[in-house]
Protein backbone atom coordinates (compact mmCIF):
# COMPACT_ATOMS: atom_id res chain seq x y z
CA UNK A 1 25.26 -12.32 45.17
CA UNK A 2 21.47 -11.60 45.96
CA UNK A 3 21.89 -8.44 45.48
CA UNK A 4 23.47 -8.41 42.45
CA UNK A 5 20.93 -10.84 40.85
CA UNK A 6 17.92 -8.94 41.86
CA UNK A 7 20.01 -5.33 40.66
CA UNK A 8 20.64 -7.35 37.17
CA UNK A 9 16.95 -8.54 36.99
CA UNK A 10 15.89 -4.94 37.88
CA UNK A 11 17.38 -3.80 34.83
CA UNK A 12 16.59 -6.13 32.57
CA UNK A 13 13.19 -5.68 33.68
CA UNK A 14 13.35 -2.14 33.07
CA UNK A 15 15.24 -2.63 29.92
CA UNK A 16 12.25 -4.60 28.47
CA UNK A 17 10.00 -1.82 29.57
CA UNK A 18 11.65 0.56 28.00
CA UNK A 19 12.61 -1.30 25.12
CA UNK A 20 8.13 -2.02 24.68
CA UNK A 21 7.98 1.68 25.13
CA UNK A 22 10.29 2.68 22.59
CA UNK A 23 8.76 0.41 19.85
CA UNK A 24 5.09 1.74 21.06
CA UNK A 25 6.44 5.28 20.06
CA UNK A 26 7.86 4.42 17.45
CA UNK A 27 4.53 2.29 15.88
CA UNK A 28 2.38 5.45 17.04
CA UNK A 29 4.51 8.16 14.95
CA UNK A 30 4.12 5.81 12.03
CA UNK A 31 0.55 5.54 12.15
CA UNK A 32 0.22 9.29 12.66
CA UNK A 33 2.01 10.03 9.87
CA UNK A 34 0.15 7.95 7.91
CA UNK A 35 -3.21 9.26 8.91
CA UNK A 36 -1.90 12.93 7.93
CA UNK A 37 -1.07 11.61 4.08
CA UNK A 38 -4.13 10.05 3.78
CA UNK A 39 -5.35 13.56 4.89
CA UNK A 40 -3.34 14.85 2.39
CA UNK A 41 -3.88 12.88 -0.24
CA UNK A 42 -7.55 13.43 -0.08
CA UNK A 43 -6.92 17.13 -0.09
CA UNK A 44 -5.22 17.03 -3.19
CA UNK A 45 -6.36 17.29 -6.40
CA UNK A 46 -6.44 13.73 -8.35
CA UNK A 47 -4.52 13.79 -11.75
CA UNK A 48 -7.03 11.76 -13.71
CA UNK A 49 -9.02 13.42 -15.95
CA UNK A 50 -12.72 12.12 -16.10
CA UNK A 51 -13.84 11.60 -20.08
CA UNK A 52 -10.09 13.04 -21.30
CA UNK A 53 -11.03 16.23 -20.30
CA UNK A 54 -14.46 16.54 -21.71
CA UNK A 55 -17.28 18.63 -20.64
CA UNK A 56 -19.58 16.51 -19.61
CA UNK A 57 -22.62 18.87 -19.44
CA UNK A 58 -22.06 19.99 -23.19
CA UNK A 59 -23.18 16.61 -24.53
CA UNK A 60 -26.06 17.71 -22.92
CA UNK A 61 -26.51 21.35 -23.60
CA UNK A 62 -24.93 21.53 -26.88
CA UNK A 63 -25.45 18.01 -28.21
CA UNK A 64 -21.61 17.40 -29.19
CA UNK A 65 -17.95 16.86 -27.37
CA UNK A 66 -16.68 19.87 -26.08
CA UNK A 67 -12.93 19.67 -24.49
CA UNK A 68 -13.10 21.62 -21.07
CA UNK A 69 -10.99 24.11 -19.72
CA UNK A 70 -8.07 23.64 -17.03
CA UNK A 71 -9.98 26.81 -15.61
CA UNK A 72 -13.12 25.36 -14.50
CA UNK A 73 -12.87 22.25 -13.51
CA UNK A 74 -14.40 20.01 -10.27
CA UNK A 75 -13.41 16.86 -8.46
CA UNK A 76 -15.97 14.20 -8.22
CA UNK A 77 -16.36 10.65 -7.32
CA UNK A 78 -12.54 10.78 -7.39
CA UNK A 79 -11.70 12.43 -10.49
CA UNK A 80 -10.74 15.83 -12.07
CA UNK A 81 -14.04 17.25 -14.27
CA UNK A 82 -13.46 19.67 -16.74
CA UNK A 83 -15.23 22.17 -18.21
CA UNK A 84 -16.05 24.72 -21.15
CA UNK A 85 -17.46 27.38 -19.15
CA UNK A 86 -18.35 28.29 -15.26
CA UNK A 87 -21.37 27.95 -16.10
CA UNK A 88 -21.40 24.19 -17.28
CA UNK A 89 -19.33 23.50 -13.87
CA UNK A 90 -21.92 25.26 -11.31
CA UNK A 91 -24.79 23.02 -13.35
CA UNK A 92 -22.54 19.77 -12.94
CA UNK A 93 -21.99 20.69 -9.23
CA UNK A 94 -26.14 20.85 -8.55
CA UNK A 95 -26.31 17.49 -9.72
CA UNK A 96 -23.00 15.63 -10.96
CA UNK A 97 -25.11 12.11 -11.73
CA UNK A 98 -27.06 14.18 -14.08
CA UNK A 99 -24.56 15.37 -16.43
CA UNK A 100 -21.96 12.24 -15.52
CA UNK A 101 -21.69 9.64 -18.22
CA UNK A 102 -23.49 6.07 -17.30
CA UNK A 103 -20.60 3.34 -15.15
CA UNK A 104 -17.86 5.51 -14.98
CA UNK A 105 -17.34 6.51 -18.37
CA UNK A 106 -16.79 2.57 -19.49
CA UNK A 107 -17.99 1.57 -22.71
CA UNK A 108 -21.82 0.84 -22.37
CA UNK A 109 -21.51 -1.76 -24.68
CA UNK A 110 -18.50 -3.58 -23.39
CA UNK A 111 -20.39 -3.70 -20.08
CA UNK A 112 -23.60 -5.12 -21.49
CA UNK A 113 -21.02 -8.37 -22.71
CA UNK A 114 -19.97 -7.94 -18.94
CA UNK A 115 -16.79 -6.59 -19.89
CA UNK A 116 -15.15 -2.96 -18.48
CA UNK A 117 -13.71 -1.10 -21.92
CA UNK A 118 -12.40 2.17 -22.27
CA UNK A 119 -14.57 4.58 -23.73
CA UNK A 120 -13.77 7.36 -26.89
CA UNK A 121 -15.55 10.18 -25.19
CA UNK A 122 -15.88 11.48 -28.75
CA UNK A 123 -18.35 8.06 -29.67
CA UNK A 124 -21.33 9.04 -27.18
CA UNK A 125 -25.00 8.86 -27.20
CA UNK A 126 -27.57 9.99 -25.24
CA UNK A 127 -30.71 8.04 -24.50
CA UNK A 128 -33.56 9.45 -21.76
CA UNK A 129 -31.06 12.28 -20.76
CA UNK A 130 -28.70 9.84 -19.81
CA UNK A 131 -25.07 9.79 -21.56
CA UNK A 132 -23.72 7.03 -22.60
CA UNK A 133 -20.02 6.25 -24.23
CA UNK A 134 -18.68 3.66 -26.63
CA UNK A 135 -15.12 2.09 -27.20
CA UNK A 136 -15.54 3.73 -30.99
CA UNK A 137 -18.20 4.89 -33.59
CA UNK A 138 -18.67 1.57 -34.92
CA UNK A 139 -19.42 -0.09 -31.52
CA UNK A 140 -21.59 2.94 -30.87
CA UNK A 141 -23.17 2.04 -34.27
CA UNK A 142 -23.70 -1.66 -33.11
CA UNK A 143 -24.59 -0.44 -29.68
CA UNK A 144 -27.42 1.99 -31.26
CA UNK A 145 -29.29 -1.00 -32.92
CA UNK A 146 -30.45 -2.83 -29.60
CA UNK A 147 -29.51 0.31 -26.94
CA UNK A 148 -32.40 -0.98 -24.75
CA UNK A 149 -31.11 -4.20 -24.63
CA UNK A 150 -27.61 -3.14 -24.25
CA UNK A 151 -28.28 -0.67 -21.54
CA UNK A 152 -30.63 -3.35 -19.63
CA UNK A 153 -27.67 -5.97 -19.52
CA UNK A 154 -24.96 -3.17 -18.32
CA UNK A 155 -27.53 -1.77 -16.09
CA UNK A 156 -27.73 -5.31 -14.47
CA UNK A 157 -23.93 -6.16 -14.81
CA UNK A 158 -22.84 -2.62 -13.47
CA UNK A 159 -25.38 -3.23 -10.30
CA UNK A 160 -23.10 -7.29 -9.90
CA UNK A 161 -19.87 -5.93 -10.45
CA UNK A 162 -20.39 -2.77 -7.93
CA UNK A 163 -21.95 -5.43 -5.28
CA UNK A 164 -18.99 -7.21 -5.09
């Protein structure tokens, strides 16, 4: 009877161990595999496009909205960048916060009232070589009357909300 009780705890002891092994394995694989899609997935090329395609170093060089190509194109700060030549790319490569519009893209004056708004990438300004875009033409129109203001108050709110 002895015998048989320490046999029986034996393998239930074993049985436990194997059973903690098994579910170790099994946690391990899971977490590998995750780690190689998150690999992945930073390899990979995001879908969104930043300003709906828009060059953003022709605001710049040429003063006006010019749609980029699906041929040049960069990824930055987690988003596709397209643009109108290789040239405009390499230049937005040397120094992407140069070219980049102001928070993102968001509407500077929606973010001055503390709010995040899409942009119209075709409603822009540019003020002391920075870019700047507005939900429309009449909020850029509003937005051109007190820009200093404006940009002061969504320089200030951009700096809270990105501290958060």
């Amino acid at each position: 009877m002895i015998l048989r009780s320490t046999v029986g705890q034996a393998v239930s002891r074993n049985y436990k161990i194997f059973s903690a092994l098994a579910v170790s394995l099994i946690l391990i694989s899971f977490l590998i595999s995750c780690t190689k899609n998150s690999d992945l997935a930073a390899d990979t090329i995001p879908e969104m496009k930043a300003i709906a395609g828009y060059d953003p170093v022709a605001y710049h060089k040429e003063s006006k909205p010019v749609s980029g190509s699906e041929d040049f194109f960069y990824v930055w700060n987690h988003a596709k960048w397209h643009f109108s030549s290789k040239k405009n790319m390499e230049l937005f490569k040397e120094n992407p916060e140069r070219y980049a519009p102001r928070y993102n893209g968001y509407c500077a004056f929606g973010l001055g009232r503390n709010d995040f708004v899409d942009a119209d990438p075709e409603a822009w300004a540019i003020v002391n070589n920075k870019l700047y875009l507005t939900y429309n033409h009449e909020i850029r129109n509003a937005w051109l009357q007190d820009k200093r203001n404006y940009i002061a108050k969504a320089d200030r709110n951009w700096h809270l909300r990105i501290e958060k």
